[in-house]
N, C-alpha and C. Protein backbone atom coordinates (compact mmCIF):
# COMPACT_ATOMS: atom_id res chain seq x y z
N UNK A 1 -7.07 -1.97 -23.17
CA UNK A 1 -6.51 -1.28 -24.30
C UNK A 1 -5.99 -2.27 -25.34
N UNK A 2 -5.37 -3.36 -24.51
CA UNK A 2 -4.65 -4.57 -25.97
C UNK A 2 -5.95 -5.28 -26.64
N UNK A 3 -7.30 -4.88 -25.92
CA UNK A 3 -8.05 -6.16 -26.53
C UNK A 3 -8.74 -5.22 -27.43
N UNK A 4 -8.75 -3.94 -27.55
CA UNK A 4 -9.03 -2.90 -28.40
C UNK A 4 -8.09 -3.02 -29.52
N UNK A 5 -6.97 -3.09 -28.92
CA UNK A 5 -6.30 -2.86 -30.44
C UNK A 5 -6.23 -4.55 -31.21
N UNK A 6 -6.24 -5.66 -30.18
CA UNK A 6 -6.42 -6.71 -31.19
C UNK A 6 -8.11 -6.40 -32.40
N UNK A 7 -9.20 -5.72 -31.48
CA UNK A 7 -10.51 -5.71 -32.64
C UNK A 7 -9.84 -4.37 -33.33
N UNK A 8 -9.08 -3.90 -33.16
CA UNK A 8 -9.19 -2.86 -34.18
C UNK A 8 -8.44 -3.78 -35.97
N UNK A 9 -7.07 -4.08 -35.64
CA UNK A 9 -6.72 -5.29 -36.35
C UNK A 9 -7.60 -5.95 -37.38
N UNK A 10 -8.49 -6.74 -36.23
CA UNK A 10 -9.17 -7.49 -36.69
C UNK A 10 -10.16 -7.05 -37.53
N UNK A 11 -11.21 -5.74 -37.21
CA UNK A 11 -11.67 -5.13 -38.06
C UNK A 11 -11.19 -4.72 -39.34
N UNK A 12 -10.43 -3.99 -39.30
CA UNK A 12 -9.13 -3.62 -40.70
C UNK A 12 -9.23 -4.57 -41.13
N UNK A 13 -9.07 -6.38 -41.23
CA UNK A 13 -8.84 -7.11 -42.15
C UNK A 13 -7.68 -7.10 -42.55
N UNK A 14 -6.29 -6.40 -41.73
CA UNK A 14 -5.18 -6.52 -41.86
C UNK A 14 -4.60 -7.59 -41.80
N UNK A 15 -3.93 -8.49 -42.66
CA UNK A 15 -2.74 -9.72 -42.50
C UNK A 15 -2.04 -9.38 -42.99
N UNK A 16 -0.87 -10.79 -42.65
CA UNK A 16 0.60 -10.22 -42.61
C UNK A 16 1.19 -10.22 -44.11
N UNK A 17 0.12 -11.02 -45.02
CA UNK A 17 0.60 -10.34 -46.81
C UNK A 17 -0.52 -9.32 -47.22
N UNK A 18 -1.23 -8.64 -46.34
CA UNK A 18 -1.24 -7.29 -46.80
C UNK A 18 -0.49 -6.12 -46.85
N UNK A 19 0.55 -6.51 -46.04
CA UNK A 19 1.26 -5.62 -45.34
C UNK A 19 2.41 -5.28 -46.32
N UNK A 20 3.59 -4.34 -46.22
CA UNK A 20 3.92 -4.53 -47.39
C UNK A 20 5.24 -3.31 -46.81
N UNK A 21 6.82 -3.55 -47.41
CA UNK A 21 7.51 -2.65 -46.73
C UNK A 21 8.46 -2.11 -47.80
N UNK A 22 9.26 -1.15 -47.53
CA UNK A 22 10.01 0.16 -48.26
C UNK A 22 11.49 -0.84 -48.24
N UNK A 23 12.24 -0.94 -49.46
CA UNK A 23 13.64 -1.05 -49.13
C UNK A 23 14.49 -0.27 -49.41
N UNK A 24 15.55 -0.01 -49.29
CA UNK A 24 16.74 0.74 -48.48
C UNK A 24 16.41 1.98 -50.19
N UNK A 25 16.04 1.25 -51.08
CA UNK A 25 16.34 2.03 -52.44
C UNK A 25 14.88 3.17 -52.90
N UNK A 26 14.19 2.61 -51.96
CA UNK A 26 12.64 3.69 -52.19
C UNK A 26 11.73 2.68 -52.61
N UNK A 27 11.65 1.31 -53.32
CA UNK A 27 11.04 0.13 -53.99
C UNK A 27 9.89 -0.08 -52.85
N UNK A 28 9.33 -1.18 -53.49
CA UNK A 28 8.06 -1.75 -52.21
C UNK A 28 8.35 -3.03 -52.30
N UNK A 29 8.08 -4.00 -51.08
CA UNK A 29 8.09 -5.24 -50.91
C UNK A 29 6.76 -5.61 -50.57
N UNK A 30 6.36 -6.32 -51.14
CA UNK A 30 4.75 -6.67 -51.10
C UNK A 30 4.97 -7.97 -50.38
N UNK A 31 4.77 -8.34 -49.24
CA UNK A 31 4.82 -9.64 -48.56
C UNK A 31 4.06 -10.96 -49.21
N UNK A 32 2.91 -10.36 -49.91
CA UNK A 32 2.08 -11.16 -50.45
C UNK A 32 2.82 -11.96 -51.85
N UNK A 33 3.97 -11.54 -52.16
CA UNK A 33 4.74 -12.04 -53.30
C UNK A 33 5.33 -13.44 -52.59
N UNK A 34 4.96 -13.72 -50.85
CA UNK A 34 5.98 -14.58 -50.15
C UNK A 34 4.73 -15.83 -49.81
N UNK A 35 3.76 -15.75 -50.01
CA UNK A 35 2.20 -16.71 -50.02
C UNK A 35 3.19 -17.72 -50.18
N UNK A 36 2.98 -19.30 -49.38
CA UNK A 36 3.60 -19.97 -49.84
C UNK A 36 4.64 -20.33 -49.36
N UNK A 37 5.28 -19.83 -49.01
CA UNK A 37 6.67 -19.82 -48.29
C UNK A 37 6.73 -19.78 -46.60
N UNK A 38 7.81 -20.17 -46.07
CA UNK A 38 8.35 -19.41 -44.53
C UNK A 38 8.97 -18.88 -44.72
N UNK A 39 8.38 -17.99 -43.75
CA UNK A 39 9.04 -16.63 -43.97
C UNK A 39 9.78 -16.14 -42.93
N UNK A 40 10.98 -15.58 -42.68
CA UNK A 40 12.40 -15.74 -41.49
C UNK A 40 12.37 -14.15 -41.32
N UNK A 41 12.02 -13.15 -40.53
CA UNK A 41 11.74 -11.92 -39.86
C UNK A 41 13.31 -11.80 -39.21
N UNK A 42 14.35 -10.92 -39.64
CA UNK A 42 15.48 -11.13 -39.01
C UNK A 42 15.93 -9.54 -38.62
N UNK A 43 16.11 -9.07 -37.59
CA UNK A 43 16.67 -7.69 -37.34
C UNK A 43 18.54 -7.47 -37.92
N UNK A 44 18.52 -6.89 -38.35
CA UNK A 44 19.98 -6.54 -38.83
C UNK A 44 20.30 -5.07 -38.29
N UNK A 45 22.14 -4.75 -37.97
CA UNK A 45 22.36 -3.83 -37.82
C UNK A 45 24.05 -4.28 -38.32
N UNK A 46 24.60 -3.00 -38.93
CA UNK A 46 25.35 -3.08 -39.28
C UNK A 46 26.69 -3.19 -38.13
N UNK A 47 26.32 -2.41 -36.85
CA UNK A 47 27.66 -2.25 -35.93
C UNK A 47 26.75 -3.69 -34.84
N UNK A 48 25.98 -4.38 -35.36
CA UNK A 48 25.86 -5.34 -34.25
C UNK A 48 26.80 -6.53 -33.71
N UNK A 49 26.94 -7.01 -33.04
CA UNK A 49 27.94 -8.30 -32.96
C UNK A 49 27.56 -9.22 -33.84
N UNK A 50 26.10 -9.46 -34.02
CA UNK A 50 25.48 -10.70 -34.67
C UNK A 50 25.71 -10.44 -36.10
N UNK A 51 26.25 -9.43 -36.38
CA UNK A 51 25.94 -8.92 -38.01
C UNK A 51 26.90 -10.20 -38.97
N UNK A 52 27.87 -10.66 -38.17
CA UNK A 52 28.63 -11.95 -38.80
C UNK A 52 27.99 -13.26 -38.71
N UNK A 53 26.72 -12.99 -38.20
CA UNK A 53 25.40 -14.35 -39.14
C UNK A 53 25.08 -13.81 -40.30
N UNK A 54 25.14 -13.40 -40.71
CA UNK A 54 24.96 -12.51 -42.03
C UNK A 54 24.71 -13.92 -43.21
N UNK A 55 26.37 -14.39 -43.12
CA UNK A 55 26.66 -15.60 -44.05
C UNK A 55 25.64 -17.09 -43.53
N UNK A 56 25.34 -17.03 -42.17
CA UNK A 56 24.86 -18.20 -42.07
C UNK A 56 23.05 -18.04 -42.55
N UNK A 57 21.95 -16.78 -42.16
CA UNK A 57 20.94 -16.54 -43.03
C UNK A 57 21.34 -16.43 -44.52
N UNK A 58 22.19 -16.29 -45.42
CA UNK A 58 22.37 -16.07 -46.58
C UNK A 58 22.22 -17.82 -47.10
N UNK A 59 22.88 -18.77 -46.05
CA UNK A 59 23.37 -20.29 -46.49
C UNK A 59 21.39 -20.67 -46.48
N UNK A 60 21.26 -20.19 -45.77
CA UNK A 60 19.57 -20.46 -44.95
C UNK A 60 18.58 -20.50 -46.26
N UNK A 61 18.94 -19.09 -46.95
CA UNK A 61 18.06 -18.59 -48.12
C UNK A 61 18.56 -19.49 -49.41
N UNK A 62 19.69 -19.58 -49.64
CA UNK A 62 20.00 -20.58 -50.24
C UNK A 62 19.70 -21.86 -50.77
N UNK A 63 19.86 -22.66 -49.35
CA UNK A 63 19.42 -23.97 -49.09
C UNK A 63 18.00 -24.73 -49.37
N UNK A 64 17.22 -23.14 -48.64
CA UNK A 64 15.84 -23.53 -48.66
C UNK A 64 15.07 -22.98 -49.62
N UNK A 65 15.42 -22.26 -50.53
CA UNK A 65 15.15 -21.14 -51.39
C UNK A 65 13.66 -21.33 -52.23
N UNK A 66 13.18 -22.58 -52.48
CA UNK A 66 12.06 -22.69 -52.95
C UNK A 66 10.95 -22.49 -51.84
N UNK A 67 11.57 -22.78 -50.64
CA UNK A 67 10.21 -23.08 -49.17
C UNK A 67 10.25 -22.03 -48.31
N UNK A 68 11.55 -21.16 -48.37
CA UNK A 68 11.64 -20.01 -47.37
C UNK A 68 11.98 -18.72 -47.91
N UNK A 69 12.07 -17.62 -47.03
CA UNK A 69 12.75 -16.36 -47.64
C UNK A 69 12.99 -15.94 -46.01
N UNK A 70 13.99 -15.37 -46.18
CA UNK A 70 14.61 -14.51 -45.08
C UNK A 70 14.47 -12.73 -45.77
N UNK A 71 13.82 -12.26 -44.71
CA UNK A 71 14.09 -10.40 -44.83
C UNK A 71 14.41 -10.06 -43.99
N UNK A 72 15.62 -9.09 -44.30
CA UNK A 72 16.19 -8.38 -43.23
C UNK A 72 15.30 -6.76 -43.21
N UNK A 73 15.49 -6.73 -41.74
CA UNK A 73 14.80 -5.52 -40.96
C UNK A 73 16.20 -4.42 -40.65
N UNK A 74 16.48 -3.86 -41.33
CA UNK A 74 17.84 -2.71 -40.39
C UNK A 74 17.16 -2.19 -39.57
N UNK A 75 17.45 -1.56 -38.30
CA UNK A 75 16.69 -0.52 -37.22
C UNK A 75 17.79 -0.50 -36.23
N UNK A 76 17.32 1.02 -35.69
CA UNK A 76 18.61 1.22 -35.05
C UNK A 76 17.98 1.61 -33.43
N UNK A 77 17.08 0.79 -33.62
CA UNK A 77 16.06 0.71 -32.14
C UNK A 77 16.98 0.23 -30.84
N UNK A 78 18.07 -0.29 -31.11
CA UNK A 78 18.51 -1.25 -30.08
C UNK A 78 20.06 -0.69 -30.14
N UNK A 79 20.44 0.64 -30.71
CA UNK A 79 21.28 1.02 -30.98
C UNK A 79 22.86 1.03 -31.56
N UNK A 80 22.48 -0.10 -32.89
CA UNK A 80 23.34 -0.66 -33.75
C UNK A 80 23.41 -0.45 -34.88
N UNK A 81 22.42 1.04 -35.77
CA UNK A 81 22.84 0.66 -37.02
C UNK A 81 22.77 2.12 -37.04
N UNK A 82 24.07 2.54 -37.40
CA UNK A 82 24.20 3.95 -37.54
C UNK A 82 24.34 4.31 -39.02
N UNK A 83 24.24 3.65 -40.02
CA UNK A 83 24.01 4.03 -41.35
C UNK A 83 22.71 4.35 -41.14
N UNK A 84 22.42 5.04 -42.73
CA UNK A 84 21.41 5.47 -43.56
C UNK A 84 21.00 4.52 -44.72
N UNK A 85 20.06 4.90 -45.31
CA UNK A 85 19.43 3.50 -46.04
C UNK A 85 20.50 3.47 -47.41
N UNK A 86 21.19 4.70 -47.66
CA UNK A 86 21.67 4.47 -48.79
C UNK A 86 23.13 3.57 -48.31
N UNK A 87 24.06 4.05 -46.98
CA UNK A 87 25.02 3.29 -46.41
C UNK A 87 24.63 1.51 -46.19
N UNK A 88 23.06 1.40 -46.00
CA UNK A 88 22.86 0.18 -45.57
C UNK A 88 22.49 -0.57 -46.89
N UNK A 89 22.27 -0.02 -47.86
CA UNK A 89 22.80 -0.96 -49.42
C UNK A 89 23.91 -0.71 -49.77
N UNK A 90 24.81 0.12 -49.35
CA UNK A 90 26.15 -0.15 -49.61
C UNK A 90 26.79 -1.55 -48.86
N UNK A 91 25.89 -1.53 -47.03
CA UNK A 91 27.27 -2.50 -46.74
C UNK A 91 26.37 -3.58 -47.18
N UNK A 92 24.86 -3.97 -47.33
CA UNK A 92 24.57 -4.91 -47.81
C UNK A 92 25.02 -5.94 -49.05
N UNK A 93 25.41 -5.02 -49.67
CA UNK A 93 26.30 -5.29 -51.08
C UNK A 93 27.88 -5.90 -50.97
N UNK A 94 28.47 -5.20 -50.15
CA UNK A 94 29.65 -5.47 -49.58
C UNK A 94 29.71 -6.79 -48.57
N UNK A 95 28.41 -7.20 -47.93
CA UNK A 95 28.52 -8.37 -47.53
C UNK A 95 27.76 -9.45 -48.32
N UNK A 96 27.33 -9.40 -49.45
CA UNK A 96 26.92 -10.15 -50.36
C UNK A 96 25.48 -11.01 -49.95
N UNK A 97 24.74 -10.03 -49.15
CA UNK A 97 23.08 -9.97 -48.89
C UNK A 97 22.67 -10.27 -50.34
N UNK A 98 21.93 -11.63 -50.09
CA UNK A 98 20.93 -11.42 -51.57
C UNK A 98 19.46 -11.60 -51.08
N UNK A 99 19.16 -11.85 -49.72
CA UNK A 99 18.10 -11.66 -49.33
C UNK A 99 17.37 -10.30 -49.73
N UNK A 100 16.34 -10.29 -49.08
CA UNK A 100 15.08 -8.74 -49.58
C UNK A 100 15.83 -8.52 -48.07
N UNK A 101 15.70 -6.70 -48.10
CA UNK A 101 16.22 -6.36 -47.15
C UNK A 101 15.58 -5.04 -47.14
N UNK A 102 14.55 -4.58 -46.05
CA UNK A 102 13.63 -3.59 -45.99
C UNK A 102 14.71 -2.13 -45.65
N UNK A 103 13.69 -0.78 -45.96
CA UNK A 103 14.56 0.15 -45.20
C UNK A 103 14.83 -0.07 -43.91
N UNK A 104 15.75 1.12 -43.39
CA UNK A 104 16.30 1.53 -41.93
C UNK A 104 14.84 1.98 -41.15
N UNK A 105 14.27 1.09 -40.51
CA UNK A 105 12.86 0.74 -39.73
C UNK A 105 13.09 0.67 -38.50
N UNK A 106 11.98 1.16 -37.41
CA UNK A 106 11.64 1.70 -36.13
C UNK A 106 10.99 0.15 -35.81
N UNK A 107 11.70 -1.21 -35.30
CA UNK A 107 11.26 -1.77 -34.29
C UNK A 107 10.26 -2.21 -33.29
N UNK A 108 10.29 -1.12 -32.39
CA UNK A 108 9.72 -1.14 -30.92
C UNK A 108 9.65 0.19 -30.88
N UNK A 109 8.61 0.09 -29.83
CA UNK A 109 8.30 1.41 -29.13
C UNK A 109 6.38 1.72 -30.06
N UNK A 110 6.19 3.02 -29.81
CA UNK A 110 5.00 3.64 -30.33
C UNK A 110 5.08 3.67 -32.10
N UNK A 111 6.13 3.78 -32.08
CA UNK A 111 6.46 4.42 -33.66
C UNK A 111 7.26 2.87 -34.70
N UNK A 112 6.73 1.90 -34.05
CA UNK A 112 7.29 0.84 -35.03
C UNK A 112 6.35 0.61 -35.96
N UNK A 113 7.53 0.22 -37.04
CA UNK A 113 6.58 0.04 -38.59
C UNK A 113 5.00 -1.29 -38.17
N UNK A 114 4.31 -1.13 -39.45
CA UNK A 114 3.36 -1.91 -39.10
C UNK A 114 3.39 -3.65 -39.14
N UNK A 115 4.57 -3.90 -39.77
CA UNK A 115 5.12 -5.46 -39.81
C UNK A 115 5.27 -5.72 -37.82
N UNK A 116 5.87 -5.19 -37.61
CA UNK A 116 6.22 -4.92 -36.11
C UNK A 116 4.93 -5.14 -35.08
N UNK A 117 4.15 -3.97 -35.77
CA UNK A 117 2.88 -4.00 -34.70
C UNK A 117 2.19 -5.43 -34.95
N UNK A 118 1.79 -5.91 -36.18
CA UNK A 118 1.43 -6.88 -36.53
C UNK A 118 2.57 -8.19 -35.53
N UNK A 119 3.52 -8.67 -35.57
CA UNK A 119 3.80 -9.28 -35.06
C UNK A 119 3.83 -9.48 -34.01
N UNK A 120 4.02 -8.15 -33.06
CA UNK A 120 3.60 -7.82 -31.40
C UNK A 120 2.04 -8.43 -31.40
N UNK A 121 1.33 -8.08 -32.06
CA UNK A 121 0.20 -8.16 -31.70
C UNK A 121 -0.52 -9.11 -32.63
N UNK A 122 -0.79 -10.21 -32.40
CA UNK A 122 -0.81 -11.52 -33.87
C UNK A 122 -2.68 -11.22 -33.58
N UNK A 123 -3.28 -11.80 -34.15
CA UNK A 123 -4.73 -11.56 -34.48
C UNK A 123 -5.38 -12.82 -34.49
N UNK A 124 -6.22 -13.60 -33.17
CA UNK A 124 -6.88 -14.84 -34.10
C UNK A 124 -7.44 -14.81 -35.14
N UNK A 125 -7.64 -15.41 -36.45
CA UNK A 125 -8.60 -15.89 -37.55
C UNK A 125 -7.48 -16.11 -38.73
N UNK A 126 -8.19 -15.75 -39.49
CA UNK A 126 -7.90 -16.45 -40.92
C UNK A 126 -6.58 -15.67 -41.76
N UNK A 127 -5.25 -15.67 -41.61
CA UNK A 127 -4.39 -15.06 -42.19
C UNK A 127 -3.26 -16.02 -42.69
């Protein structure tokens, strides 16, 4: 079944700047705007313990700002983010996120966004 869904992938011609995600405000993030760069995949939740790295990915984006980008993922897959997308640009704001920061997104499981599946499941060739 996994070697099915790696040719299915692979058929599609899906990579990871085709791909492209929703933020908290309804907008689109086109990954392909990030060509060029490293790119830092970070799960966020607002009631998490870790949520006070917040400041140290912010120093990250900063620092490296011409060579990297950090996006935050909210999801409440792991059962830490009990806002809504409009609460999660509120506290984003309130903690002075200037990273890209996608909507409130499904993780793991059957129903994770397609950034997700893509990373579970990486594809040999040309991306």
């Amino acid at each position: 079944m996994q070697l099915l869904f790696y040719l299915l992938l692979y058929t599609a011609g899906g990579g990871f700047y085709d791909l492209t995600l929703r933020t908290p405000d309804g907008n689109t993030l086109h990954l392909s705007d990030y060509k060029g760069k490293k790119v830092l995949i970070v799960n966020l939740a607002s009631a998490s313990r870790w949520a006070s790295q917040l400041d140290h990915l912010e120093e990250l984006q900063r620092r490296y700002d011409s060579n990297l980008v950090v996006i935050g993922i909210p999801s409440n897959s792991f059962g830490n983010e009990p806002l809504d997308n409009t609460g999660i640009s509120q506290w984003n704001s309130d903690q002075h996120v200037n990273f890209p920061v996608a909507e409130k997104s499904v993780v793991s499981g059957a129903t994770q966004i397609a950034l997700y599946q893509w990373l579970q499941y990486p594809v040999i060739g040309d991306y």
